[in-house]
N, C-alpha and C. Protein backbone atom coordinates (compact mmCIF):
# COMPACT_ATOMS: atom_id res chain seq x y z
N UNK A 1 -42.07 -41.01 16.33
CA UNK A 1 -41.05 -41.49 15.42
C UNK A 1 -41.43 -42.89 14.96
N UNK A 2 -41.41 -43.20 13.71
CA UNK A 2 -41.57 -44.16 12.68
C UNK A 2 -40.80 -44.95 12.39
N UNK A 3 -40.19 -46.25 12.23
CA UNK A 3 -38.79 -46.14 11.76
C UNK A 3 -39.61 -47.01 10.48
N UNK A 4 -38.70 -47.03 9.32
CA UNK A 4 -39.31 -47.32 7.78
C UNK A 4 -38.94 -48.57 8.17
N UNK A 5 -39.43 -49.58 6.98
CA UNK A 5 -39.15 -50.63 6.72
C UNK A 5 -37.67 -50.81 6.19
N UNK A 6 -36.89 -49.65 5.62
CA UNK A 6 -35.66 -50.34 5.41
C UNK A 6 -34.67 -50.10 6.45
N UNK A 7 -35.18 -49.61 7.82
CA UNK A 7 -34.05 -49.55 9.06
C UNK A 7 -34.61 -51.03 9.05
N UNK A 8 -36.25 -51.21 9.52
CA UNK A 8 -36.17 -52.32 9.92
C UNK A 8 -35.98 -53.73 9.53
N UNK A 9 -35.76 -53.96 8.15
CA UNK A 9 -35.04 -54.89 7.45
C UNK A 9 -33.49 -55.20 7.13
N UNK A 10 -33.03 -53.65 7.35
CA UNK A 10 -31.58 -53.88 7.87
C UNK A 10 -31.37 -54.72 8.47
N UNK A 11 -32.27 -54.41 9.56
CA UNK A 11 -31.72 -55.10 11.24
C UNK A 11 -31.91 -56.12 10.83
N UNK A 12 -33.29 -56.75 10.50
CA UNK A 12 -33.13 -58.17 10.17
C UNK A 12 -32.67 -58.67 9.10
N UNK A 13 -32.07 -57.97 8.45
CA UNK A 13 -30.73 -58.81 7.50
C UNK A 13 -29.55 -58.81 7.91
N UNK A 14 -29.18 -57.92 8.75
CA UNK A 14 -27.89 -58.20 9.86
C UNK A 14 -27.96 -59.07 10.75
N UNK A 15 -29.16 -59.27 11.22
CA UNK A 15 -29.38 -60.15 11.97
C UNK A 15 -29.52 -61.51 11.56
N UNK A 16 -29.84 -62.13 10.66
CA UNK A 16 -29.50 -63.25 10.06
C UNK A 16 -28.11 -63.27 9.73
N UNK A 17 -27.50 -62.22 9.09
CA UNK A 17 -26.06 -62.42 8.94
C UNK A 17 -25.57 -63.15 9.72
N UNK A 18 -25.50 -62.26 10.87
CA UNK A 18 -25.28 -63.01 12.43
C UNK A 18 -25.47 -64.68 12.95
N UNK A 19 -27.02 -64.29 12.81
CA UNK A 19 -27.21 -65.84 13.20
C UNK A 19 -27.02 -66.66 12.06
N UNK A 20 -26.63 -66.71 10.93
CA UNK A 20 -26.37 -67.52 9.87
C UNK A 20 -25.04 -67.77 9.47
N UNK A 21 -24.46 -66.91 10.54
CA UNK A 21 -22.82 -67.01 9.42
C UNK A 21 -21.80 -68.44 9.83
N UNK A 22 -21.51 -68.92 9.57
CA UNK A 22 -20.59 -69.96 9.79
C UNK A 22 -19.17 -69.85 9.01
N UNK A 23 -18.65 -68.72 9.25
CA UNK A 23 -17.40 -68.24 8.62
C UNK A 23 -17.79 -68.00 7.05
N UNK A 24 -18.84 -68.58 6.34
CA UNK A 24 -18.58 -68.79 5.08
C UNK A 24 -19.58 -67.27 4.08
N UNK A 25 -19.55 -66.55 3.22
CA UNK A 25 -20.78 -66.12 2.67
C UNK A 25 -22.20 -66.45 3.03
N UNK A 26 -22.80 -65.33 3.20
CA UNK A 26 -24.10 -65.81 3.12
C UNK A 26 -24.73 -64.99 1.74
N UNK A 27 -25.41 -66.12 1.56
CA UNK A 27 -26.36 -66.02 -0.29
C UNK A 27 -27.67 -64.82 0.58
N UNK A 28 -27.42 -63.58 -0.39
CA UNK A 28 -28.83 -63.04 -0.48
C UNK A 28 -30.03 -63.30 -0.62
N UNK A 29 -30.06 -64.42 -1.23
CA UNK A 29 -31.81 -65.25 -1.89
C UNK A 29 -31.85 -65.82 -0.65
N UNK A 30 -30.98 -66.60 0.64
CA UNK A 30 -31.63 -67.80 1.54
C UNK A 30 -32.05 -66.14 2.50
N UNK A 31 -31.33 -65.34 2.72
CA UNK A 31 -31.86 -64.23 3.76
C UNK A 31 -33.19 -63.75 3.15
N UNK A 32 -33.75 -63.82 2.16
CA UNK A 32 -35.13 -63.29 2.02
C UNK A 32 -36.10 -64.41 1.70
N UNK A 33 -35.52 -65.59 1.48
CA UNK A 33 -36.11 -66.54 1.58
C UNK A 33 -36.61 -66.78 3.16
N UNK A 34 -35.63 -66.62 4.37
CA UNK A 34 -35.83 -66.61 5.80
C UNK A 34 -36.50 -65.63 6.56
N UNK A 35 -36.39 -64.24 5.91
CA UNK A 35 -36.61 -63.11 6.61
C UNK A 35 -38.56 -63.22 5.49
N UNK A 36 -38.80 -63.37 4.55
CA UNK A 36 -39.82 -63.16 3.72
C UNK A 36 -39.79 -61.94 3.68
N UNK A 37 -38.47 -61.05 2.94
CA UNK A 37 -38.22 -60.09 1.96
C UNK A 37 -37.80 -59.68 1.05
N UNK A 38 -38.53 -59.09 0.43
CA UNK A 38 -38.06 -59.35 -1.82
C UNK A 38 -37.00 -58.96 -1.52
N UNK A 39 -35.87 -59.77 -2.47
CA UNK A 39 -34.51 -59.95 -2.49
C UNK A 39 -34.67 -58.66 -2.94
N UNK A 40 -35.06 -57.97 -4.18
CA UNK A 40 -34.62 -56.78 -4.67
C UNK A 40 -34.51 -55.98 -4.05
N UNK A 41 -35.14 -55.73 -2.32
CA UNK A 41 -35.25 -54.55 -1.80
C UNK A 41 -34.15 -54.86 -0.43
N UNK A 42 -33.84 -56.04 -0.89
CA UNK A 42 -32.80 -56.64 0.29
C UNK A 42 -31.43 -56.28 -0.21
N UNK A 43 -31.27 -56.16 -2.02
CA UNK A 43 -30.33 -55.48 -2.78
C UNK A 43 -30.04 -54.21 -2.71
N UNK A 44 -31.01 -53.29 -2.79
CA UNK A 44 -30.96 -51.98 -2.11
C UNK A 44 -30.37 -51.91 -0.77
N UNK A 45 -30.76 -52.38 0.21
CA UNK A 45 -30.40 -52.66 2.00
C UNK A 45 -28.81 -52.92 1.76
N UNK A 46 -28.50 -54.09 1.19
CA UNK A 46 -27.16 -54.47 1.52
C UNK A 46 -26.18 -53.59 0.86
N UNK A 47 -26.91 -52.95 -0.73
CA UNK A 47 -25.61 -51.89 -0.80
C UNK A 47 -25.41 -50.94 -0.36
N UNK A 48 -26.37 -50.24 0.65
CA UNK A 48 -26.04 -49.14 1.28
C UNK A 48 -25.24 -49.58 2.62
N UNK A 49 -25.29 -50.89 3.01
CA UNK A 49 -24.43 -51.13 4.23
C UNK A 49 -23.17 -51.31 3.41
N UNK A 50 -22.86 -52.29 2.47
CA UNK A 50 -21.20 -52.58 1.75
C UNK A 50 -20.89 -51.27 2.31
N UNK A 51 -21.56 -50.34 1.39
CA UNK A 51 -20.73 -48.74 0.92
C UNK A 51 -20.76 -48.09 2.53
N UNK A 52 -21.08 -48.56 3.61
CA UNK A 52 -20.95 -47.87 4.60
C UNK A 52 -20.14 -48.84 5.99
N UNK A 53 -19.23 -50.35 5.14
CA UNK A 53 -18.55 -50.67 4.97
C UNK A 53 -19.05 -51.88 6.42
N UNK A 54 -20.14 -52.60 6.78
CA UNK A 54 -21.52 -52.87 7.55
C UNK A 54 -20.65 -53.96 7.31
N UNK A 55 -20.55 -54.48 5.96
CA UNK A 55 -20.94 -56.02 5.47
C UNK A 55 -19.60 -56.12 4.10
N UNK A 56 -19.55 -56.65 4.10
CA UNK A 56 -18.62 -57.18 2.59
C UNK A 56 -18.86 -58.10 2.08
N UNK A 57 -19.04 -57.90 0.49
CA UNK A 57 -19.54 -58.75 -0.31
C UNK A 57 -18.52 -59.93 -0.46
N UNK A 58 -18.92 -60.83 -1.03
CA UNK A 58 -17.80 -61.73 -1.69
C UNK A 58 -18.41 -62.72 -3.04
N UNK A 59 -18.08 -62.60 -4.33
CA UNK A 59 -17.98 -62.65 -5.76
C UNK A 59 -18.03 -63.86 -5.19
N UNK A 60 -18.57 -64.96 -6.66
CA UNK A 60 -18.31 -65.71 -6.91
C UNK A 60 -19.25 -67.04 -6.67
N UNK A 61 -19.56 -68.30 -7.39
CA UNK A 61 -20.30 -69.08 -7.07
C UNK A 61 -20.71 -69.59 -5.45
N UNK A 62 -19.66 -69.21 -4.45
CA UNK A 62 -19.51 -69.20 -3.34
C UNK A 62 -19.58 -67.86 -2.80
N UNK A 63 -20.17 -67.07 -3.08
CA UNK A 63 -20.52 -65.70 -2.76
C UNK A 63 -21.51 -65.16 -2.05
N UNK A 64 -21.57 -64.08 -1.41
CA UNK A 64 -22.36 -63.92 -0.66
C UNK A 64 -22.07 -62.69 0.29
N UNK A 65 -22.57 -62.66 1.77
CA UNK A 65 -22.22 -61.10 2.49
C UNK A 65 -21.88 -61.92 3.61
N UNK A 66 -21.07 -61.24 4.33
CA UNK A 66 -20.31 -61.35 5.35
C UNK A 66 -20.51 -59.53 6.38
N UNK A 67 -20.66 -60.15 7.83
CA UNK A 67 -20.65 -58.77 8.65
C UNK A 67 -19.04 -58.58 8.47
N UNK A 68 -18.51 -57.22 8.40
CA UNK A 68 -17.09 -56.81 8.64
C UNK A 68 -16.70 -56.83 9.95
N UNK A 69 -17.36 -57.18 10.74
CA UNK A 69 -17.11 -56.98 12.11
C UNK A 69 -17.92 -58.31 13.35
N UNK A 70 -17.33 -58.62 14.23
CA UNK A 70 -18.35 -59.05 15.10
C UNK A 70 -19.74 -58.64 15.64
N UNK A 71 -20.80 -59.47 15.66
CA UNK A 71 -21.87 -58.98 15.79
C UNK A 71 -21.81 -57.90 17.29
N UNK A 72 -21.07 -58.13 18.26
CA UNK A 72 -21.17 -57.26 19.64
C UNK A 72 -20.56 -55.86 19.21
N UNK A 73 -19.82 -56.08 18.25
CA UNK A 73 -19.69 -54.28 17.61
C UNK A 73 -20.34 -53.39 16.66
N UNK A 74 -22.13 -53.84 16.80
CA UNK A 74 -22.87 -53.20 16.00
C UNK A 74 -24.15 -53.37 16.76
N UNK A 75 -24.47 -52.04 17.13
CA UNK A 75 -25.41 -51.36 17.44
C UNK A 75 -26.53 -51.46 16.82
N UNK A 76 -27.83 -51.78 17.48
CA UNK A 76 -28.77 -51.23 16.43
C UNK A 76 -28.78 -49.86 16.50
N UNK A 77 -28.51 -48.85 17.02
CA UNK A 77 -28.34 -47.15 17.09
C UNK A 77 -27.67 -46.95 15.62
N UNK A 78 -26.88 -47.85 15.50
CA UNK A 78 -25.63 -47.67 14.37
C UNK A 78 -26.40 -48.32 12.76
N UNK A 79 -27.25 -49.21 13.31
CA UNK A 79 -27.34 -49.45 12.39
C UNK A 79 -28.90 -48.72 11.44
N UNK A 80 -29.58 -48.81 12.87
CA UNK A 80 -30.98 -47.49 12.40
C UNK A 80 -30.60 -46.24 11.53
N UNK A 81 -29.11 -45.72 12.37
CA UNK A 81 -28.78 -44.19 11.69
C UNK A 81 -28.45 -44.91 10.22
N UNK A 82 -28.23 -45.32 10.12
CA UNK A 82 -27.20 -45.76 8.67
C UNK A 82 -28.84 -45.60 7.55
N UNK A 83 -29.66 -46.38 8.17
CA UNK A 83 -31.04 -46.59 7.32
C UNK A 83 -32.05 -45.08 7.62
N UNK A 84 -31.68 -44.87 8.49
CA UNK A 84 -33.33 -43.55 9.13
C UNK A 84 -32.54 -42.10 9.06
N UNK A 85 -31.45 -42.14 9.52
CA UNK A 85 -30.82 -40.67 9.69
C UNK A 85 -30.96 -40.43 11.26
N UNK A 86 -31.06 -39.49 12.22
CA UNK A 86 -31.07 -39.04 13.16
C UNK A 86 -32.45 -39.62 13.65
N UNK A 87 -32.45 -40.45 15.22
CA UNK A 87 -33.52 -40.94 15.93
C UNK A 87 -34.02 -39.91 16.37
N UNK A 88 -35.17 -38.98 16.15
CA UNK A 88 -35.51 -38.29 16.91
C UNK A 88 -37.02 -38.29 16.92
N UNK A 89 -37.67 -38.11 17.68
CA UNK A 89 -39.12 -38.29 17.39
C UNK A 89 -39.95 -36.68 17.09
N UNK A 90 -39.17 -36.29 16.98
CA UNK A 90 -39.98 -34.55 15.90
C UNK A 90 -38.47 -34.05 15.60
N UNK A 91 -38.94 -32.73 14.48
CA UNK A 91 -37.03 -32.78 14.08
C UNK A 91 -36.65 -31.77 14.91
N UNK A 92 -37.54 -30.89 15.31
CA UNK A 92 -36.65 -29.81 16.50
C UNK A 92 -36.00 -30.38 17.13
N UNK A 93 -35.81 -31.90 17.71
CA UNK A 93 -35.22 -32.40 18.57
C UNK A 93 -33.77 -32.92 18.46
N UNK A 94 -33.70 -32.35 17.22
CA UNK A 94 -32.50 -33.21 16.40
C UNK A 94 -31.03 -31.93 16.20
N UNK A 95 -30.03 -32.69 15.90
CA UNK A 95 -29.05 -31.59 15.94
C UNK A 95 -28.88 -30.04 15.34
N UNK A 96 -30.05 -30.38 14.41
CA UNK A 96 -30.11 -29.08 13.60
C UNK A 96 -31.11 -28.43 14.29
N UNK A 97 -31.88 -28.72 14.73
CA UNK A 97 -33.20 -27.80 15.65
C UNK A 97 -34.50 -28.19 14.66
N UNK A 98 -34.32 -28.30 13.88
CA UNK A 98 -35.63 -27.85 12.93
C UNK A 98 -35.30 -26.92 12.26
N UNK A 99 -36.83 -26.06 11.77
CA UNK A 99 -37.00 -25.52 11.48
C UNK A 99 -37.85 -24.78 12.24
N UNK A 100 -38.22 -24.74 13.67
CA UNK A 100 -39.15 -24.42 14.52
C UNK A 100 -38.13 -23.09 14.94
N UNK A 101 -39.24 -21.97 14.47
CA UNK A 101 -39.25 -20.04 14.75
C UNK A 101 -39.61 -20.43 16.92
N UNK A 102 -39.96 -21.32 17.14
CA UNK A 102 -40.47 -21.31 18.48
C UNK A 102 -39.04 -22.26 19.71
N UNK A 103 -38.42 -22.46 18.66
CA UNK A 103 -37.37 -23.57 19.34
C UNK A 103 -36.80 -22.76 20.62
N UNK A 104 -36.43 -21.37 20.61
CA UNK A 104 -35.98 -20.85 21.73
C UNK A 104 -36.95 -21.10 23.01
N UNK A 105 -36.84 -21.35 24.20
CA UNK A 105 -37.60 -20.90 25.37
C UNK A 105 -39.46 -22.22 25.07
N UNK A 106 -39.15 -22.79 23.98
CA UNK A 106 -40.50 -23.89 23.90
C UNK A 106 -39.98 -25.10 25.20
N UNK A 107 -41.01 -24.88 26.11
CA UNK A 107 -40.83 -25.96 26.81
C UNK A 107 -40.91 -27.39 26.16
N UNK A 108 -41.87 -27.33 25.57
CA UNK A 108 -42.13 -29.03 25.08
C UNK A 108 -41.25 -29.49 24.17
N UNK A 109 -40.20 -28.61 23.63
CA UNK A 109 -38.97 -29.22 23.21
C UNK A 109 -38.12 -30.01 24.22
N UNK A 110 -38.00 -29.58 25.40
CA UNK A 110 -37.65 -30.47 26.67
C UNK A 110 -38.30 -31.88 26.37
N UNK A 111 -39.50 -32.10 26.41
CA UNK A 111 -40.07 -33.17 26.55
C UNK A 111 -39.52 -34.01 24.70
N UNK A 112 -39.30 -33.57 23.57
CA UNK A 112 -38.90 -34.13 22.82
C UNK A 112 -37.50 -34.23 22.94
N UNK A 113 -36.81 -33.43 23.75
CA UNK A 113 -35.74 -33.78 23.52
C UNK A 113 -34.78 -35.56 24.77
N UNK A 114 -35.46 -35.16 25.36
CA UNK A 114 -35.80 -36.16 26.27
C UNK A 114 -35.97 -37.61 25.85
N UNK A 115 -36.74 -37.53 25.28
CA UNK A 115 -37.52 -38.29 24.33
C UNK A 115 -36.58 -39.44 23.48
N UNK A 116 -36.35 -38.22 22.73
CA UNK A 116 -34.78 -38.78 22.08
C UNK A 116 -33.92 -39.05 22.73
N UNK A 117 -33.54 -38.64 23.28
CA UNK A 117 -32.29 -39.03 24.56
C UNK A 117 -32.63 -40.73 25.07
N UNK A 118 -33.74 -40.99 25.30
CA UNK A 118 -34.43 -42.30 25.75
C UNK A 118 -34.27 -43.33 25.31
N UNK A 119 -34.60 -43.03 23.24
CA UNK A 119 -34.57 -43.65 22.31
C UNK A 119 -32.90 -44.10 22.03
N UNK A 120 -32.02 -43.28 22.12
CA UNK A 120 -31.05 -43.24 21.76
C UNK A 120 -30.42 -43.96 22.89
N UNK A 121 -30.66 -44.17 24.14
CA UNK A 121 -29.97 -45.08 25.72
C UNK A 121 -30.29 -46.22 24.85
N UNK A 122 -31.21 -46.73 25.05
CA UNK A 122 -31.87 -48.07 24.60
C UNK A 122 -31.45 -48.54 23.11
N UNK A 123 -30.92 -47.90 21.76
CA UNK A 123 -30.67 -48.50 20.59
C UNK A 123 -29.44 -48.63 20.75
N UNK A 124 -28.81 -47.42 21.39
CA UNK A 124 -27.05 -47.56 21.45
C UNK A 124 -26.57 -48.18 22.63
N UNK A 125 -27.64 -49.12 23.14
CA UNK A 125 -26.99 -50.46 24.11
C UNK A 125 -27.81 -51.53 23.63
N UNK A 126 -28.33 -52.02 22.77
CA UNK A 126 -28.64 -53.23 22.23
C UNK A 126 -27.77 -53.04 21.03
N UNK A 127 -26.91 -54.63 21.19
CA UNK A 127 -25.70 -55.42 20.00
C UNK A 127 -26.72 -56.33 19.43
N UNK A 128 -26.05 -56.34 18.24
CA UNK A 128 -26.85 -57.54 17.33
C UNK A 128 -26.20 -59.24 17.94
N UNK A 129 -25.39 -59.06 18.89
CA UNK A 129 -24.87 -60.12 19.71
C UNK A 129 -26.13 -60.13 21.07
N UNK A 130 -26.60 -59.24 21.19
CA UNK A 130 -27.70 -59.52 21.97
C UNK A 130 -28.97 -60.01 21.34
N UNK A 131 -29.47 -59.44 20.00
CA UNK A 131 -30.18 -59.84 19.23
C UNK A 131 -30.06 -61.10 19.19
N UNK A 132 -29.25 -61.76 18.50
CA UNK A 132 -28.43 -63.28 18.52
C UNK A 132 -29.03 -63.86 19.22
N UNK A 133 -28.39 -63.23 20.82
CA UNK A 133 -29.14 -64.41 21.73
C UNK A 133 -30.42 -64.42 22.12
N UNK A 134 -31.16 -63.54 22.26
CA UNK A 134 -32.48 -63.05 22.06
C UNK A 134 -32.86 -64.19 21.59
N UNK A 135 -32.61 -64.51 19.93
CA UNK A 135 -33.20 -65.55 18.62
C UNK A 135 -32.89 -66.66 19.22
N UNK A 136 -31.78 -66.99 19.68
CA UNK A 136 -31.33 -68.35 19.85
C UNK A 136 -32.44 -68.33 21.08
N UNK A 137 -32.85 -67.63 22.37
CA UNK A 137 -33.78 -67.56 23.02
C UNK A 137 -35.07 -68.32 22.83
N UNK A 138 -35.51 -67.24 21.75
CA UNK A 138 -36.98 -68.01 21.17
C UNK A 138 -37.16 -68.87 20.68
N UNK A 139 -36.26 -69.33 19.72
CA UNK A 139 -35.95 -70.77 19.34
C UNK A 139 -35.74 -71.96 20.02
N UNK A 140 -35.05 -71.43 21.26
CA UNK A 140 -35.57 -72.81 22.47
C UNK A 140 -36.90 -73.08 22.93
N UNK A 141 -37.69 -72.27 22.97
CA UNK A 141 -39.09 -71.82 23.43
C UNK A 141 -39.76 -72.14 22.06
N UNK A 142 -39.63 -72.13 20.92
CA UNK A 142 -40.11 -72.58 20.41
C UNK A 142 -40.00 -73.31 18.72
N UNK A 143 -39.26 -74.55 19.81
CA UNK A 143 -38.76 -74.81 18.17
C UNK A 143 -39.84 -75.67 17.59
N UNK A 144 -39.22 -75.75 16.19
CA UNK A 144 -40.32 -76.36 15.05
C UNK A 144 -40.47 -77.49 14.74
């Protein structure tokens, strides 16, 4: 399993959200100015979170995105699915089965399904409030 560049720019545009917010908007141009990702594709990213209700915009010369929520109530699990679809690392493993004629009685579907199961412990217990501190982490270690 792969995850694209726009799960993983999600994360790190939520994740600046996070570490950037001081109650007020945050401007799209300083997050790709920080993250070094073309705003345009950071435009794409953020409207699929608005519309999946992630982030809220706010109009105006003072405008900008805001998380709808505290960072400890967002998952990266939550936030991967939103960008990737189902974590699974082959698709038999996934709720639909595939398309695999062999899915009945295939052992090594065990081992993918597993697999996923693994992936999915570990994304749906890291918060972008852990992320947070993570950053604030490395930033003691190595500031500039």
């Amino acid at each position: 399993m792969k995850i694209s560049t726009k799960g993983r720019y999600a994360l790190r545009l939520l994740l600046d959200l996070a570490v950037y917010s001081t109650g007020d908007p945050v401007c799209l141009k300083d997050i790709a100015k920080r993250q070094q990702i073309s705003e345009k594709y950071l435009e794409q990213i953020i409207s699929l979170l608005n519309k999946a209700g992630v982030v809220r915009s706010v109009r105006g010369p003072q405008g900008g995105y805001m998380l709808n929520r505290a960072p400890s109530e967002y998952t990266v699990g939550m936030i991967l699915r939103l960008t990737e679809g189902e974590l699974v690392p082959v698709s038999c493993a996934g709720q639909s089965g595939g398309e695999c004629g062999r899915r009945e009685g295939c052992v090594s579907a065990r081992v993918w399904e597993q697999l996923g199961e693994a992936i999915n412990q570990v994304v749906d217990n890291i918060t972008l409030a852990d992320m947070v501190k993570w950053q604030q982490e490395e930033e003691e270690k190595n500031p500039d």
